[in-house]
N, C-alpha and C. Protein backbone atom coordinates (compact mmCIF):
# COMPACT_ATOMS: atom_id res chain seq x y z
N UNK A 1 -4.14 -25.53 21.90
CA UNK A 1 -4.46 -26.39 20.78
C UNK A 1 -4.50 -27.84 21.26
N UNK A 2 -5.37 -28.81 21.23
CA UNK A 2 -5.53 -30.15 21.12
C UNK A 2 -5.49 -30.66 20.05
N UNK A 3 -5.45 -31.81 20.34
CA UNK A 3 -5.08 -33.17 19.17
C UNK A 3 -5.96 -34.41 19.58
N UNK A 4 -6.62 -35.31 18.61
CA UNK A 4 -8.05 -36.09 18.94
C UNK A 4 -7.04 -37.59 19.43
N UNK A 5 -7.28 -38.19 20.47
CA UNK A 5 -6.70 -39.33 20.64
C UNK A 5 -7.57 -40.89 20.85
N UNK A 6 -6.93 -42.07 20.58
CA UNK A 6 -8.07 -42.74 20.93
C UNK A 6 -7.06 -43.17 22.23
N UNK A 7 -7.53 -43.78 23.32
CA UNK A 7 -6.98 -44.06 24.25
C UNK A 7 -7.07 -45.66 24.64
N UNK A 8 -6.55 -46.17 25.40
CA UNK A 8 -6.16 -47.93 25.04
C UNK A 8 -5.62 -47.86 26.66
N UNK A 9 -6.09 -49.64 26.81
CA UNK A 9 -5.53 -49.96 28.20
C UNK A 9 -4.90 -51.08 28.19
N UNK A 10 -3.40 -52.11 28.38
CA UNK A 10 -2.99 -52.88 28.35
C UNK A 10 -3.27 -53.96 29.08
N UNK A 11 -4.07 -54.71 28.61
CA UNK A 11 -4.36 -56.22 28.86
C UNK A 11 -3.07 -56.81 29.62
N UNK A 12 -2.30 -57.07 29.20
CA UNK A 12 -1.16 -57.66 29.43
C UNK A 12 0.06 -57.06 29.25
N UNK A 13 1.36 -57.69 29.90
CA UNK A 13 2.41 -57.22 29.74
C UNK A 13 3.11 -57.50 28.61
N UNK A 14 4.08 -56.22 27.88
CA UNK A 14 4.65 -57.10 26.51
C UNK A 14 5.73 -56.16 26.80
N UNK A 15 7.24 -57.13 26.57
CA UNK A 15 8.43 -56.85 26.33
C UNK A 15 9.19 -56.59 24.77
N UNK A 16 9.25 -55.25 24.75
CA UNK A 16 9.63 -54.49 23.52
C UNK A 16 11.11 -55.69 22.73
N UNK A 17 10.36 -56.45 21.74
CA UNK A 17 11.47 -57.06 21.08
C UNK A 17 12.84 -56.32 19.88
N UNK A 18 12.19 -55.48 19.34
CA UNK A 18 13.02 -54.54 17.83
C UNK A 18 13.30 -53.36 18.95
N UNK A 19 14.02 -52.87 17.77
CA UNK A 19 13.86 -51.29 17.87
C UNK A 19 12.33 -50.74 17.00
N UNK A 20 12.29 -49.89 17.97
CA UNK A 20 10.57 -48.88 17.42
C UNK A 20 9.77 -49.47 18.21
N UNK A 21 9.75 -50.57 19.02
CA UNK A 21 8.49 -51.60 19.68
C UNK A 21 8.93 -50.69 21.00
N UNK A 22 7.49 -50.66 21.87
CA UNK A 22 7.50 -50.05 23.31
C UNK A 22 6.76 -51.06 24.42
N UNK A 23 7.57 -51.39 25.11
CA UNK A 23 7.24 -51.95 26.13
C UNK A 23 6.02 -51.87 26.82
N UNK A 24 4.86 -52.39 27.19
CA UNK A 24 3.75 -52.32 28.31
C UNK A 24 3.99 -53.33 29.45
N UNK A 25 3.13 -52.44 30.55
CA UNK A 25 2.81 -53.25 31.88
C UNK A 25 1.31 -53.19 31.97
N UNK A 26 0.68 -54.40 32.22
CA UNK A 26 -0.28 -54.40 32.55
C UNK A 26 -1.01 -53.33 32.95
N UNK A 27 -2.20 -52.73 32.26
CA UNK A 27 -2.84 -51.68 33.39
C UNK A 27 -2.47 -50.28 32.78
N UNK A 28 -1.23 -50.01 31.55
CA UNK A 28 -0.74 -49.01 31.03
C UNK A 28 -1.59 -48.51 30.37
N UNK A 29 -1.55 -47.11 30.32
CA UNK A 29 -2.46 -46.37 29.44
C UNK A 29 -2.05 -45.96 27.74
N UNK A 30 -2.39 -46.33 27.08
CA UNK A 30 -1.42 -45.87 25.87
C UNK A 30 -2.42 -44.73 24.79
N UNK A 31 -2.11 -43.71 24.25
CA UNK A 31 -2.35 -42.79 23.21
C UNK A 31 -2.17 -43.30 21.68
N UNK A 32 -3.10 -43.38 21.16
CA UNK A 32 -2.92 -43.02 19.33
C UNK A 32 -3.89 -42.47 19.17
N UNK A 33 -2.80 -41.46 18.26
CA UNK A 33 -3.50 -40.09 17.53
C UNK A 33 -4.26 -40.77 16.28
N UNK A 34 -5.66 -39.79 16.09
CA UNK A 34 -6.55 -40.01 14.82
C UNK A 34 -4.95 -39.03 13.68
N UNK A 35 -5.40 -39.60 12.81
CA UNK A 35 -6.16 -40.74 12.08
C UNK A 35 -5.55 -42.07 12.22
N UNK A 36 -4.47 -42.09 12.93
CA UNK A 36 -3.60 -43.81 12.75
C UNK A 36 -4.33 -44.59 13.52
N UNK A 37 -5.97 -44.42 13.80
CA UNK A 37 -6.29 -45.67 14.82
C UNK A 37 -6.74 -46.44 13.67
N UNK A 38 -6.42 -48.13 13.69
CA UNK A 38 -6.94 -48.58 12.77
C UNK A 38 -8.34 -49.18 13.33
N UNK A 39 -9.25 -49.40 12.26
CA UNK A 39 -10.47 -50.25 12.41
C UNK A 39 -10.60 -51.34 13.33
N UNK A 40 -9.99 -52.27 13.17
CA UNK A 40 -10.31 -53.52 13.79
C UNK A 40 -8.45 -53.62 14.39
N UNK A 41 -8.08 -52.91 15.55
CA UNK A 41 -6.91 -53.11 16.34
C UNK A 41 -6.68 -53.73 16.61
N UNK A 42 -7.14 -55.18 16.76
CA UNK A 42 -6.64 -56.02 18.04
C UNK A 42 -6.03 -57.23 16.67
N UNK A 43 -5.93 -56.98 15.84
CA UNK A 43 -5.14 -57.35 14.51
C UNK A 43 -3.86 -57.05 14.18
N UNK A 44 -4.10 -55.79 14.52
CA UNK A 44 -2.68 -54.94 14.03
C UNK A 44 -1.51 -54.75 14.95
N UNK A 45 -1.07 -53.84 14.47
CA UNK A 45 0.49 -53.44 15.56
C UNK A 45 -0.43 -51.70 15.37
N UNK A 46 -0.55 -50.83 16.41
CA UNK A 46 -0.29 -49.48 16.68
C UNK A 46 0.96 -48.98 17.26
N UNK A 47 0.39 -47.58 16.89
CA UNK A 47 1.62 -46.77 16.93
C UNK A 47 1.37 -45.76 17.66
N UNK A 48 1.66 -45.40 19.27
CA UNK A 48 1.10 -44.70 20.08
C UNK A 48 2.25 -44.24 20.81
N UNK A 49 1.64 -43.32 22.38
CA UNK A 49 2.76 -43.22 23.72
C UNK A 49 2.38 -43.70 24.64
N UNK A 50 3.19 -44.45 25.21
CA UNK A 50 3.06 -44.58 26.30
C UNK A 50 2.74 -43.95 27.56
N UNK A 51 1.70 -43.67 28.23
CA UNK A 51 1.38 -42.23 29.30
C UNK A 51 2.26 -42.32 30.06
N UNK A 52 2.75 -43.81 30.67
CA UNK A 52 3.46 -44.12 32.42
C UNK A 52 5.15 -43.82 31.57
N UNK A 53 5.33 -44.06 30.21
CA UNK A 53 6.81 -44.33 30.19
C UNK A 53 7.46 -42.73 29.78
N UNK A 54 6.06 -42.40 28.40
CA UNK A 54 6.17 -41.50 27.95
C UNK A 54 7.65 -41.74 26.23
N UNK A 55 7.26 -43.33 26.61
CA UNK A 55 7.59 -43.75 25.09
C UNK A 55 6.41 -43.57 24.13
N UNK A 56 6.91 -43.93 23.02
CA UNK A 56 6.33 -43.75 21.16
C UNK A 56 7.18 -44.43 21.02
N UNK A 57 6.40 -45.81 20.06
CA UNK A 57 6.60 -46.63 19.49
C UNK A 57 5.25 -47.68 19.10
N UNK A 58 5.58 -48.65 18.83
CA UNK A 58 4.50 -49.77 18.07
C UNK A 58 3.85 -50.78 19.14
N UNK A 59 2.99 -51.20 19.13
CA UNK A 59 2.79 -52.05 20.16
C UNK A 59 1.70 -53.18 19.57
N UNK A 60 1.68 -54.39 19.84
CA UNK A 60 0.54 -55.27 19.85
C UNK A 60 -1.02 -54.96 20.10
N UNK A 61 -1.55 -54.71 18.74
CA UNK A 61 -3.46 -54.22 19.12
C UNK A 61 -3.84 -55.56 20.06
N UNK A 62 -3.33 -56.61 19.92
CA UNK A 62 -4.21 -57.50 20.55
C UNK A 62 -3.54 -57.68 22.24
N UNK A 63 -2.85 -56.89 22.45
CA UNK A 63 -2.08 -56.67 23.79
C UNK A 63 -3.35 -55.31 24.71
N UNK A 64 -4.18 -54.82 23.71
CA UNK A 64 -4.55 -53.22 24.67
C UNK A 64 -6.40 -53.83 24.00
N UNK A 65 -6.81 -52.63 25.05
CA UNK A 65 -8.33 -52.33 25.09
C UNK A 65 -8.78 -51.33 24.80
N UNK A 66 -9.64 -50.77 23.45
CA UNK A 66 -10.19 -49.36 23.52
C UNK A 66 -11.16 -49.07 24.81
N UNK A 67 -10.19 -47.83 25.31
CA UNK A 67 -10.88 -47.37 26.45
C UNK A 67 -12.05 -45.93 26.10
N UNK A 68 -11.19 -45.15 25.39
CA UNK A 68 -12.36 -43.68 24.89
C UNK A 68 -11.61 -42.99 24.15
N UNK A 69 -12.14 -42.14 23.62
CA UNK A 69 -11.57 -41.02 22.51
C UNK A 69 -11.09 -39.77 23.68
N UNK A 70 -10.02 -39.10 23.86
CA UNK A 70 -10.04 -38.01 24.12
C UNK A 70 -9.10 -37.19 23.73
N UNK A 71 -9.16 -35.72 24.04
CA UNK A 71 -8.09 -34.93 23.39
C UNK A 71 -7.15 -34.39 24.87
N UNK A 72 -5.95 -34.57 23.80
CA UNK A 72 -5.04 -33.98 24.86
C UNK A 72 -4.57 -32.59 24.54
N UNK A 73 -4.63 -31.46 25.85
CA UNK A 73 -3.93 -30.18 25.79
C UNK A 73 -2.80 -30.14 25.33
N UNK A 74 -2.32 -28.97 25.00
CA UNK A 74 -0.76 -28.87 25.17
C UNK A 74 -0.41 -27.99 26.49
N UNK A 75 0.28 -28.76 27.29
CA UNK A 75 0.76 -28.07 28.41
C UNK A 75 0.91 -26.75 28.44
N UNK A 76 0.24 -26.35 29.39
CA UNK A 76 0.50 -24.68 29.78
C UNK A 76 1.98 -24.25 29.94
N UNK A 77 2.53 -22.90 29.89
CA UNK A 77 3.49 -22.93 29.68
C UNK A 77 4.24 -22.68 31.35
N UNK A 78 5.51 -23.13 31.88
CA UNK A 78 5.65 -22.82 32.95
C UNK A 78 5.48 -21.04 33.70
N UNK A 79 5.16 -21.08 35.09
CA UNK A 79 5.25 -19.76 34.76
C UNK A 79 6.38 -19.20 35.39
N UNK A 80 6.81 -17.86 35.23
CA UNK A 80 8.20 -17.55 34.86
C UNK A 80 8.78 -17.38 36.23
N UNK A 81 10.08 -17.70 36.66
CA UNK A 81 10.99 -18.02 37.80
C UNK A 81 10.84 -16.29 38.50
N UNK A 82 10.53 -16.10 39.33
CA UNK A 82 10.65 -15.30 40.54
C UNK A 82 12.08 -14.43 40.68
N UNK A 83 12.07 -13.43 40.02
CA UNK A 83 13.48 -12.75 40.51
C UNK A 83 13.98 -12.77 41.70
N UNK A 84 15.04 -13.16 41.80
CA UNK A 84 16.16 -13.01 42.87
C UNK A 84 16.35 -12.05 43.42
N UNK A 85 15.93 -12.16 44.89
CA UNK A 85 15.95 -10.48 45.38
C UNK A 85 17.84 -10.58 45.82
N UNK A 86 17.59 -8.97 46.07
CA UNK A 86 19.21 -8.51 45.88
C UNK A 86 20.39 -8.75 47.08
N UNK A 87 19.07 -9.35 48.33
CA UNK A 87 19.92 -10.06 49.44
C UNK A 87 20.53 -10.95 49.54
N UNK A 88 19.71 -12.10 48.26
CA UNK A 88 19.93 -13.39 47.90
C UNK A 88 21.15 -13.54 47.35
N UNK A 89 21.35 -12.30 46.48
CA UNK A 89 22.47 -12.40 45.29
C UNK A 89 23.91 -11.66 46.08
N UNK A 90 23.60 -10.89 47.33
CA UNK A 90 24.78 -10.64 47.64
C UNK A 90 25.26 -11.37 48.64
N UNK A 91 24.44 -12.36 49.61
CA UNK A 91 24.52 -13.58 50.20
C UNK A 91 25.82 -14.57 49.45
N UNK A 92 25.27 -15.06 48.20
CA UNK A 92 25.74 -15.57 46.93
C UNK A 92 27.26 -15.13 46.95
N UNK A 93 27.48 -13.67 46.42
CA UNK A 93 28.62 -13.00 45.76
C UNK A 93 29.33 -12.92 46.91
N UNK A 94 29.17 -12.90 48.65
CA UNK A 94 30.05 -13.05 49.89
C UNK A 94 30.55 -14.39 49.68
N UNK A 95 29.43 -15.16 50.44
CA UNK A 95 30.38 -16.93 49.93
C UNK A 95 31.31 -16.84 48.47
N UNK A 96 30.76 -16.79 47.60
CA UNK A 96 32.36 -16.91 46.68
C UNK A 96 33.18 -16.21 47.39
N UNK A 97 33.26 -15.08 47.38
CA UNK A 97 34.83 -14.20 47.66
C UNK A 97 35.29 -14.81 49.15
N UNK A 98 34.62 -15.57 49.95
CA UNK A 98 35.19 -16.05 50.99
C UNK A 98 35.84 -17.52 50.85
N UNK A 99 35.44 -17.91 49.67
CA UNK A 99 36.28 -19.17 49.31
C UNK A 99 37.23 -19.21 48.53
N UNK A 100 37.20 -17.87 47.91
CA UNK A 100 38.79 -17.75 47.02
C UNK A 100 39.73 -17.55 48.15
């Protein structure tokens, strides 16, 4: 499942003053989800994530640049850990009993 994003690039650096405000560095990529992109941004305060910090919070429209619309995946899911073969585990169960 995806979700429609508009995507933004930080002009400049801005130091998160409140709580809810998110910090940028120059050059940062930031996310807001449709429908909260407003019309004319570089007015407002948005409300996005940060890609590099992987904060959410508010930020200065007139701090970022519309870069493009895109959608983001939802991460695949990991895939599942490799059973422990039974050499491994009795390797394991020697060291303990040799340290009691």
């Amino acid at each position: 499942m995806s979700q429609k994003f508009a995507k933004y690039v930080a002009l400049f650096a801005y130091e998160a003053k409140v709580q809810g405000e998110i910090s940028l560095d120059k050059d940062d990529f930031l996310l807001v989800a449709y429908p909260d992109v407003p019309e004319n941004y570089q007015t407002e305060w948005l409300v996005g994530r940060n890609e590099r910090t992987s904060e959410l919070g508010e930020f200065p429209g007139s701090y970022v640049e519309y870069v493009e619309d895109c959608e983001e995946q939802q991460p695949p899911a990991p895939p599942p850990r490799p059973p422990k073969s039974a050499a491994m585990l009795q390797t394991v169960s020697s060291s303990v009993k040799r340290s009691k």
